[in-house]
Protein backbone atom coordinates (compact mmCIF):
# COMPACT_ATOMS: atom_id res chain seq x y z
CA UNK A 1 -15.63 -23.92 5.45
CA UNK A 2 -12.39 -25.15 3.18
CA UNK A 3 -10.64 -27.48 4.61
CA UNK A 4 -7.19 -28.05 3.02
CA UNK A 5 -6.15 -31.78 2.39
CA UNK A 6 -2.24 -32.89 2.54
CA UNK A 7 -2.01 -31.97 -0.64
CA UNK A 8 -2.56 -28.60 -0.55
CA UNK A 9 -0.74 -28.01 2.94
CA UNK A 10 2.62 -29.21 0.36
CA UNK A 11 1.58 -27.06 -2.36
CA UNK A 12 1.52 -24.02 -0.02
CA UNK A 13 4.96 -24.90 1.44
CA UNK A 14 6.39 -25.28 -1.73
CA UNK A 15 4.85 -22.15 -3.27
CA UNK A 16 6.14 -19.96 -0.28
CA UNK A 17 9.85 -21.82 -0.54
CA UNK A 18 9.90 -20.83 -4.42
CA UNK A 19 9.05 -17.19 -3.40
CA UNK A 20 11.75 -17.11 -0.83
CA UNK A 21 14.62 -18.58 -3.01
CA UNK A 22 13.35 -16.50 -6.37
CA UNK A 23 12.87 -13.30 -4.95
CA UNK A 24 15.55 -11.29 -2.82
CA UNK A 25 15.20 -7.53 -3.12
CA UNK A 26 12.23 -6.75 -4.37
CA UNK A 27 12.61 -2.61 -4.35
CA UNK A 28 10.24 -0.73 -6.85
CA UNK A 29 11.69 -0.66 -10.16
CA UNK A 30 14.60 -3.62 -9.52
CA UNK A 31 15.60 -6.65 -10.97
CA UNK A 32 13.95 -7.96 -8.08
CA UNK A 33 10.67 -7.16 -8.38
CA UNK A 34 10.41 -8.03 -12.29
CA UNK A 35 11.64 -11.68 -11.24
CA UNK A 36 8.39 -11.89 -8.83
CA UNK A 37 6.29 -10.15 -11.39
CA UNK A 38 7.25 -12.92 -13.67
CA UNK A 39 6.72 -15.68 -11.11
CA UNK A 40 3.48 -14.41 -10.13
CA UNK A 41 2.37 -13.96 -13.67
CA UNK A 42 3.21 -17.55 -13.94
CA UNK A 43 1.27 -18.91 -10.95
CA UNK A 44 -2.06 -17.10 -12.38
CA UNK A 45 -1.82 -18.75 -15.26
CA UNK A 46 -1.26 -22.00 -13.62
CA UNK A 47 -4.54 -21.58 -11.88
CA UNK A 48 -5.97 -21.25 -14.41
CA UNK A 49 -6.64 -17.46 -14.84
CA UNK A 50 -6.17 -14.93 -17.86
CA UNK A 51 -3.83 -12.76 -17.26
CA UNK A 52 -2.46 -9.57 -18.65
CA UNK A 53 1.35 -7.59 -17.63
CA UNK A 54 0.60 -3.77 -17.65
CA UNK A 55 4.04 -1.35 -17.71
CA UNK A 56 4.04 1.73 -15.39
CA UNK A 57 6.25 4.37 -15.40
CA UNK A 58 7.18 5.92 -11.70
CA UNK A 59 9.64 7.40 -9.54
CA UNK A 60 11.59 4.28 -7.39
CA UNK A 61 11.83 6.70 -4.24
CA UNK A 62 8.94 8.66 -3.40
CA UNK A 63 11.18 10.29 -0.51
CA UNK A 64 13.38 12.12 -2.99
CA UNK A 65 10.04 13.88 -3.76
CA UNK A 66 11.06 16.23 -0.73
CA UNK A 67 14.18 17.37 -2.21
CA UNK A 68 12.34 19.79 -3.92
CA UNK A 69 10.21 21.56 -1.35
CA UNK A 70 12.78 21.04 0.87
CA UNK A 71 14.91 23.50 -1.50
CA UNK A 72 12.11 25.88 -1.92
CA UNK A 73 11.70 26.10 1.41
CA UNK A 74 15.19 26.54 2.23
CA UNK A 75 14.77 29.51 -0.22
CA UNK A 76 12.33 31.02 1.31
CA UNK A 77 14.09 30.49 5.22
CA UNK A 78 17.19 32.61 3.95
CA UNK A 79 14.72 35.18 2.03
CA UNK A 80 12.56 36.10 5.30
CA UNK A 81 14.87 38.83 6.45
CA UNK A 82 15.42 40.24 3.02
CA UNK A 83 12.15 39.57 0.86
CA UNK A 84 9.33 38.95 3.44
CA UNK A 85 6.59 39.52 1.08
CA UNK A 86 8.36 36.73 -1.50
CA UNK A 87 9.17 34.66 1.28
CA UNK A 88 5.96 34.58 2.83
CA UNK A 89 4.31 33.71 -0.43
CA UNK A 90 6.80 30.63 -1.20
CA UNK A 91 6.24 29.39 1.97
CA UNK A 92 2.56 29.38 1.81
CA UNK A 93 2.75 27.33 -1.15
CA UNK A 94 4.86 25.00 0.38
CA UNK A 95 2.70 24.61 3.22
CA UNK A 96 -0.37 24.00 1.08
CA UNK A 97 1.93 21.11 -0.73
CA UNK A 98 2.86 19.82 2.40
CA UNK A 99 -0.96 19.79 4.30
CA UNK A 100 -1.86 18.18 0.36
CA UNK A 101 0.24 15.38 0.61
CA UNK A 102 -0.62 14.67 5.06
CA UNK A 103 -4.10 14.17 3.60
CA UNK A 104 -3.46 11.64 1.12
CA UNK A 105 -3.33 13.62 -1.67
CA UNK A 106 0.23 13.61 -3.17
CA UNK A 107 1.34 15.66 -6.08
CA UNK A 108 3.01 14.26 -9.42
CA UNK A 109 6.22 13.26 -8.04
CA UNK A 110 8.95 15.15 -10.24
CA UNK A 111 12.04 12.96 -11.38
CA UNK A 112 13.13 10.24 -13.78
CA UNK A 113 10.64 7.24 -14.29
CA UNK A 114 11.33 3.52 -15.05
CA UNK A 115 9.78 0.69 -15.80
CA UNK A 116 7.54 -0.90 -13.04
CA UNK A 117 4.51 -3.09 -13.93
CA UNK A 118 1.23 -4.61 -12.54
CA UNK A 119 0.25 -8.01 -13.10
CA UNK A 120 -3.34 -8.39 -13.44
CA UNK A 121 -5.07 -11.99 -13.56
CA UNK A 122 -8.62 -12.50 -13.85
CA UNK A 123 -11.26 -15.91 -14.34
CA UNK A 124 -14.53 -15.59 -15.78
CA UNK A 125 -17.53 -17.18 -14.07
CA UNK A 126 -19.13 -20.44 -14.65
CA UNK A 127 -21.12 -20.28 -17.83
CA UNK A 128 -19.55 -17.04 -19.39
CA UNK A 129 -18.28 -18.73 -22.33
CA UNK A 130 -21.89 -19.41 -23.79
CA UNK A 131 -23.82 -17.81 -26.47
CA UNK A 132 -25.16 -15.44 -24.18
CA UNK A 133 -22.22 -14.36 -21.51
CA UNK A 134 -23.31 -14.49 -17.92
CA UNK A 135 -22.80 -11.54 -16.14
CA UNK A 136 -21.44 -11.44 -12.12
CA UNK A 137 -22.90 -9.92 -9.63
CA UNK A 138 -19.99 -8.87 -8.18
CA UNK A 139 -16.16 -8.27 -9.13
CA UNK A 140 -13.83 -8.68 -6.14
CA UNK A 141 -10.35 -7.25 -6.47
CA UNK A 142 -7.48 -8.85 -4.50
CA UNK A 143 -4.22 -6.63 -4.34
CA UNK A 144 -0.76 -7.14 -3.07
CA UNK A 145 2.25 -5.46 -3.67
CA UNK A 146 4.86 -6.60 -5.71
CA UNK A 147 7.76 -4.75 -4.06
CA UNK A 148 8.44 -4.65 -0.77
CA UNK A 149 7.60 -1.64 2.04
CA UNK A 150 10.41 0.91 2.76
CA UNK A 151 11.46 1.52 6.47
CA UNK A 152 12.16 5.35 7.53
CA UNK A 153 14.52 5.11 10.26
CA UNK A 154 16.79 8.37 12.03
CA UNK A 155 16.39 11.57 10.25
CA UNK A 156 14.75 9.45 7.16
CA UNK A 157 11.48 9.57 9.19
CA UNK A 158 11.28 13.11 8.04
CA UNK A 159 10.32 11.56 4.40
CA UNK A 160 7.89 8.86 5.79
CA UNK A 161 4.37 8.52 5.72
CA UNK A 162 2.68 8.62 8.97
CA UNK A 163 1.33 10.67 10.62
CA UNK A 164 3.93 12.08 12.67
CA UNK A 165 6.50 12.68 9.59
CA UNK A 166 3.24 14.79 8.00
CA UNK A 167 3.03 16.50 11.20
CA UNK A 168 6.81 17.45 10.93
CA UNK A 169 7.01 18.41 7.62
CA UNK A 170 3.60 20.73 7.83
CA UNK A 171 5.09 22.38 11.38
CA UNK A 172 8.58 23.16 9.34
CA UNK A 173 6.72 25.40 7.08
CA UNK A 174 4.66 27.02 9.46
CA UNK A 175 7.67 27.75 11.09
CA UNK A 176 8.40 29.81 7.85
CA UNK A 177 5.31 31.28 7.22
CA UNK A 178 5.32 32.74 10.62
CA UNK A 179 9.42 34.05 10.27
CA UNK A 180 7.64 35.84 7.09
CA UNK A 181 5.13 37.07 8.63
CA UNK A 182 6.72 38.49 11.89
CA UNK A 183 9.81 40.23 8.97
CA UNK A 184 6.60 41.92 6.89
CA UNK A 185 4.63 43.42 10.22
CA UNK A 186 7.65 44.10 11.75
CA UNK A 187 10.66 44.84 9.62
CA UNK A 188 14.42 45.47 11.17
CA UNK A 189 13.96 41.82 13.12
CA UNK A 190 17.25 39.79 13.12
CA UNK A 191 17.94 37.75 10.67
CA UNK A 192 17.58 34.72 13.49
CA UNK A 193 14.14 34.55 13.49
CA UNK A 194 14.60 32.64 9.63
CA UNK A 195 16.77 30.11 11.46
CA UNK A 196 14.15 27.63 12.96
CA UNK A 197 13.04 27.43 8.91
CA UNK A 198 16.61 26.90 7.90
CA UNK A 199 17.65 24.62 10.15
CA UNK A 200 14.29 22.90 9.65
CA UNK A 201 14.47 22.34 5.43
CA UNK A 202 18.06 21.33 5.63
CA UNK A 203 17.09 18.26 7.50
CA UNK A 204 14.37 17.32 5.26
CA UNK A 205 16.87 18.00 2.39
CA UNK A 206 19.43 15.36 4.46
CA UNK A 207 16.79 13.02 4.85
CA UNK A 208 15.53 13.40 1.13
CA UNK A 209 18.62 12.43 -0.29
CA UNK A 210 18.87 9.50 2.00
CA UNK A 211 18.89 5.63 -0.17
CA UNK A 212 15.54 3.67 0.74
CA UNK A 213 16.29 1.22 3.17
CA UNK A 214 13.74 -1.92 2.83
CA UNK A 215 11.66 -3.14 5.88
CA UNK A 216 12.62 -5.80 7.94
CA UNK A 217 10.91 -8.02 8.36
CA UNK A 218 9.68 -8.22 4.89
CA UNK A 219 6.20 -9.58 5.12
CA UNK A 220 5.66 -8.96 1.22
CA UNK A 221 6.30 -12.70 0.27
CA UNK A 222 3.18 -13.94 2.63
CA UNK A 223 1.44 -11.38 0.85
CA UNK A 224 2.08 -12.71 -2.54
CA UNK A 225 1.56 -16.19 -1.68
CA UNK A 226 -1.48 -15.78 0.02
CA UNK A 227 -3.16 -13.90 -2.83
CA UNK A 228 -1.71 -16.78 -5.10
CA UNK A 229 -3.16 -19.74 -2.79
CA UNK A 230 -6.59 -18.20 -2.52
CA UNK A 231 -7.41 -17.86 -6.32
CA UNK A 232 -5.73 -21.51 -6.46
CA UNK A 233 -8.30 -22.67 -4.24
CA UNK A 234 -11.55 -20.16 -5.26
CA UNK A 235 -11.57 -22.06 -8.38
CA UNK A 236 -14.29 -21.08 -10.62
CA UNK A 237 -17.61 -19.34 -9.37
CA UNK A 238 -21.01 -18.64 -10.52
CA UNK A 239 -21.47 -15.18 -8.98
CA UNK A 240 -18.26 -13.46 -8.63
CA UNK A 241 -15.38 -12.67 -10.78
CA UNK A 242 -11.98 -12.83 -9.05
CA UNK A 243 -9.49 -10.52 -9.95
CA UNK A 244 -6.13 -11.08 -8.61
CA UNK A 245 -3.75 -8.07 -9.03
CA UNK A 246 -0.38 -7.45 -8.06
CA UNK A 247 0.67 -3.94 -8.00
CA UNK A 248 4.13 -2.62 -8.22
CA UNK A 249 6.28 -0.03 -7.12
CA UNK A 250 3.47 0.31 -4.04
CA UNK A 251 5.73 1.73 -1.71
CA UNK A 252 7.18 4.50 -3.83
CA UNK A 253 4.64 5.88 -5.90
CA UNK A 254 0.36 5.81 -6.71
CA UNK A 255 0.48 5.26 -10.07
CA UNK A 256 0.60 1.39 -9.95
CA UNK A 257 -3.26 1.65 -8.59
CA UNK A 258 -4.58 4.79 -10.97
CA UNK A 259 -2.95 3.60 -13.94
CA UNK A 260 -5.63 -0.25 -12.40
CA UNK A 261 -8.56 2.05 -12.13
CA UNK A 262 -8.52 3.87 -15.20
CA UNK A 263 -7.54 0.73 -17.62
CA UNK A 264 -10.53 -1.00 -15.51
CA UNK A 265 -12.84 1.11 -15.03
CA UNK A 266 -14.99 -1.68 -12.38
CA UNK A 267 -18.47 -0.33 -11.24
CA UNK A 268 -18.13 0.95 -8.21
CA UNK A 269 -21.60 -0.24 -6.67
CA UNK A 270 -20.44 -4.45 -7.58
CA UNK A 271 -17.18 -4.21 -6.59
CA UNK A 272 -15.18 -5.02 -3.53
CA UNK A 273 -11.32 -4.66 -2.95
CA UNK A 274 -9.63 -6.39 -0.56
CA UNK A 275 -6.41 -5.04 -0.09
CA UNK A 276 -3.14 -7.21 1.30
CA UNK A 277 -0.40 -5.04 3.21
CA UNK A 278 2.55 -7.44 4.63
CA UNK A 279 2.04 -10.09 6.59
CA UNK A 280 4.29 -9.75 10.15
CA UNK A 281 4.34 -11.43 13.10
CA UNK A 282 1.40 -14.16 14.16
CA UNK A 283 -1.95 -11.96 14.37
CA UNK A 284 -3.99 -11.50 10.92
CA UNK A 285 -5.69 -8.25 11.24
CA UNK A 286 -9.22 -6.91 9.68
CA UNK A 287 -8.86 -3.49 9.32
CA UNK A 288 -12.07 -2.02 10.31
CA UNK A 289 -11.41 1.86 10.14
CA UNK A 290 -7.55 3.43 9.35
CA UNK A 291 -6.72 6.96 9.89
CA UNK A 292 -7.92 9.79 8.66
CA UNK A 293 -11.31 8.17 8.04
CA UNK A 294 -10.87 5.27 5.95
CA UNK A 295 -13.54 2.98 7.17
CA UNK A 296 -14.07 -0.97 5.61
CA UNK A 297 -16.85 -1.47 3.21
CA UNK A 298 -19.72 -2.93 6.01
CA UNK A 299 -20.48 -5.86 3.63
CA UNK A 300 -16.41 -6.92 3.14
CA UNK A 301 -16.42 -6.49 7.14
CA UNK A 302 -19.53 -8.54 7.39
CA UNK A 303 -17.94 -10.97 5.75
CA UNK A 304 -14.84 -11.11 7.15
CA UNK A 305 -16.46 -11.84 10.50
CA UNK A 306 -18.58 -14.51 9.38
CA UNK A 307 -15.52 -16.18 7.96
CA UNK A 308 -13.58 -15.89 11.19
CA UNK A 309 -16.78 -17.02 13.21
CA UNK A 310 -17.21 -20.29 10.93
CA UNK A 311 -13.21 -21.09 10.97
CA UNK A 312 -11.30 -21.06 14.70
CA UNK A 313 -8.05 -22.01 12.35
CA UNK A 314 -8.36 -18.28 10.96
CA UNK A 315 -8.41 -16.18 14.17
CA UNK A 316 -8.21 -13.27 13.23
CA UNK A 317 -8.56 -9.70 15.15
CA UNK A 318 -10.62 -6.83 13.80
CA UNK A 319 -8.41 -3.53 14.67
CA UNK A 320 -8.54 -0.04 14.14
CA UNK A 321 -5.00 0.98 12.15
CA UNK A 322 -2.99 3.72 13.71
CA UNK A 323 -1.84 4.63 9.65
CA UNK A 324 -3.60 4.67 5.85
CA UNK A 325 -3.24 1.47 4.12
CA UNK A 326 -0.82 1.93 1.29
CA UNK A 327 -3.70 0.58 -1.33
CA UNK A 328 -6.76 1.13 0.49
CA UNK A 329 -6.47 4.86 0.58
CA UNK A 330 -6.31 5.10 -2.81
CA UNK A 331 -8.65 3.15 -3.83
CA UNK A 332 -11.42 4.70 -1.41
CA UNK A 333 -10.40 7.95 -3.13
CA UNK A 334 -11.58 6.63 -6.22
CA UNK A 335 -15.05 5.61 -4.39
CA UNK A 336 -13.95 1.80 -4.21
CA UNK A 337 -15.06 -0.26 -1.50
CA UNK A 338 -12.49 -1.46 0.39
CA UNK A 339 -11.02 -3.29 2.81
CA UNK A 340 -7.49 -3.69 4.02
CA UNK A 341 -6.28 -7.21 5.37
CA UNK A 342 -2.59 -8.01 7.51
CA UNK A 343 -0.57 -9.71 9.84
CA UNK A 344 1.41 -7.70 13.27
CA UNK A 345 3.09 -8.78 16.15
CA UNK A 346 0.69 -10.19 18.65
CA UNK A 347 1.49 -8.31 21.79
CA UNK A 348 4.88 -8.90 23.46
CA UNK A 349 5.47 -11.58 19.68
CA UNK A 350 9.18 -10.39 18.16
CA UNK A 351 8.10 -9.07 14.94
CA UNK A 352 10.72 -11.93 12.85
CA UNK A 353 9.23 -15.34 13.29
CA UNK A 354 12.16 -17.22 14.49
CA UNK A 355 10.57 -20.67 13.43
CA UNK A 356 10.72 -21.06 9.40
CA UNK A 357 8.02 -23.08 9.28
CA UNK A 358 5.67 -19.54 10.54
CA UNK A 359 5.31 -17.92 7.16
CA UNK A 360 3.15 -21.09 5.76
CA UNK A 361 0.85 -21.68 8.57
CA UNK A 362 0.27 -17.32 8.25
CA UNK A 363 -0.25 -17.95 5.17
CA UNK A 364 -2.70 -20.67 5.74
CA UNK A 365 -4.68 -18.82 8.10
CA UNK A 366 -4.90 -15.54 5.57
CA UNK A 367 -6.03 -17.76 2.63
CA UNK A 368 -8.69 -18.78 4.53
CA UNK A 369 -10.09 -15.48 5.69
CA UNK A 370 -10.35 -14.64 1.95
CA UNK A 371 -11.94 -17.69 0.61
CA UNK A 372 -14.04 -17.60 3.14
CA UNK A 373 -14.78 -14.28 2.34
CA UNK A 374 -15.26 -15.03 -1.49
CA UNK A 375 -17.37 -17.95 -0.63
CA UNK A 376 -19.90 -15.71 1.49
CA UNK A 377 -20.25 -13.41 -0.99
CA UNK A 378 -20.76 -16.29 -3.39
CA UNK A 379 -24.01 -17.70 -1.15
CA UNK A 380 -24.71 -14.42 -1.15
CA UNK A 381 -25.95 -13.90 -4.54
């Protein structure tokens, strides 16, 4: 069990204070979030890690995506009185996009790219600079985002990503289908059956066109500093690579983790991803299953546990999430094992810590999970 000395409590109040006077928006794409890629980039290297900066090109607001099927759609509303058979066929396609992206599995966003970029440190095990490289038994990714998560509040909720927003947006083109339908069985219906469809894509057209609107509170900056303080304190092992990655433009678009995976390609059987999300609130959180599915990797669990168990500082709370974790999903889609790690309210806890002084001692209690976590799969062998 690590315990920290004076020292290090300092170095981990300093290290948050420089994030929080650095860094103030950090949306994907901004000036923001390249002055925390740089700062991060820094802090690797000060630990002592290699580490490499990787551009990616993506779209800054995944909700504009909707723009388009939103004017398909709207397309195919106004034709169901007129064109059923077109109408019907549009909107089946649109449906099939929409059900696509509830599961997880989001098209190639159209639009303009820019520059976003993923920060990738790494530290070789004991003994790998010899004449005959040791090789780890395992690789263990830890992720965080580099920009911060985007809120969908009012009619913007329509472009979110739970599950209720995919609900909304898959019901507004059944709506359609079934207008088409109901026009190609039985012709001569009013023209008011399409209105349910109309008045249905126009909203997700408002919504689409609506300016990203970050989260508060932004837990992003524990995240950071917590992946930072654990490879600070991990030092150099015998048995497992650390890789510490920050990925940008998280919120807004998947190439950030595809663009990882395919540069990398890590075997899948020796390697283990522990995935930040922000930190909120006074309860860290082991995500043992999210929705649709996404269970943790039994061994990260395992682990996890054992390092809770063996620290009462940590307490933390394995939970089952209510939503896919914004890295976690994707990387179990690419057969990864994974596991996603974060901070929530506590119930009846205000969601802001009110006391300044709450971020480091989160922090504290998060950087110990993962060493601990690291360490066990270290014994471990």
């Amino acid at each position: 069990m690590y315990t920290p000395i004076r020292d290090d409590t300092r170095e981990l109040e300093v290290l948050v204070s420089q994030l929080a006077d650095q860094t103030g928006s950090r949306l994907a794409t901004s000036q923001g979030e390249a002055t925390v890629a740089a700062f991060v980039n820094g802090r690797l290297r000060h630990a002592g890690m290699g580490v490499g900066t990787y551009e990616i090109r993506v779209v800054p607001h995944r909700g504009h995506w909707y723009r388009w099927p939103a004017l398909l759609g709207l397309v195919a509303a106004l034709l169901t009185p007129l064109l059923p058979s077109p109408s019907l066929l549009l909107a089946l396609v649109i449906f099939g996009w929409f059900l696509l992206d509830s599961l997880g599995m989001p098209l190639p966003s159209p639009g303009r790219r820019y520059a976003s970029q993923n920060i990738v440190g790494t530290r070789a095990i004991a003994g790998a600079m010899g004449l005959e490289p040791a090789v780890p038994r395992w690789h263990i990714l830890l992720l965080a985002p580099l920009d911060m998560a985007l809120a969908h509040r009012g009619l913007a909720a329509l472009c979110g990503t739970g599950p209720i927003a995919a609900l909304a947006r898959v019901a507004i083109a059944t709506v359609t289908i079934l207008a088409s339908g109901m026009s190609l069985l039985l012709p001569g219906l009013p023209w008011l059956i399409s209105l349910p469809g109309v008045l249905g894509y126009l909203l997700l057209l408002v919504a689409a066109l609506r300016p990203p609107t970050p989260a508060n509170p932004d837990g992003g900056l524990a995240t950071l500093a917590t992946m930072l303080a654990a490879v600070q304190r991990l030092g150099t092992l015998t048995n497992v690579e650390v890789w510490a990655i920050a990925v940008g433009a998280v919120a807004s678009d998947q190439r950030g983790v595809t663009n990882l995976l395919r540069r990398f390609p890590f075997d899948r059987t020796r390697t283990l991803c522990i995935a930040l999300e922000p930190l909120v609130g006074n309860q860290v959180v082991i995500a043992s299953r999210e929705r649709a599915g996404g269970v943790a990797d039994p061994l990260l669990l395992e682990l996890a546990l054992e390092a809770d168990t063996a620290d009462p500082q940590i307490d933390a709370e394995p939970q089952i999430l209510a939503q896919r974790g914004r890295l976690a999903s994707i990387l179990r889609r690419h057969g990864y094992r994974t596991m996603t790690i974060l901070a929530r309210p506590a119930p009846g806890a205000l969601a802001q810590n009110s006391d300044p002084a709450a971020m480091p001692r989160l922090v504290e209690r998060t950087t110990r999970l993962i060493v601990g976590i690291v360490r066990g799969l270290e014994t471990k062998g």
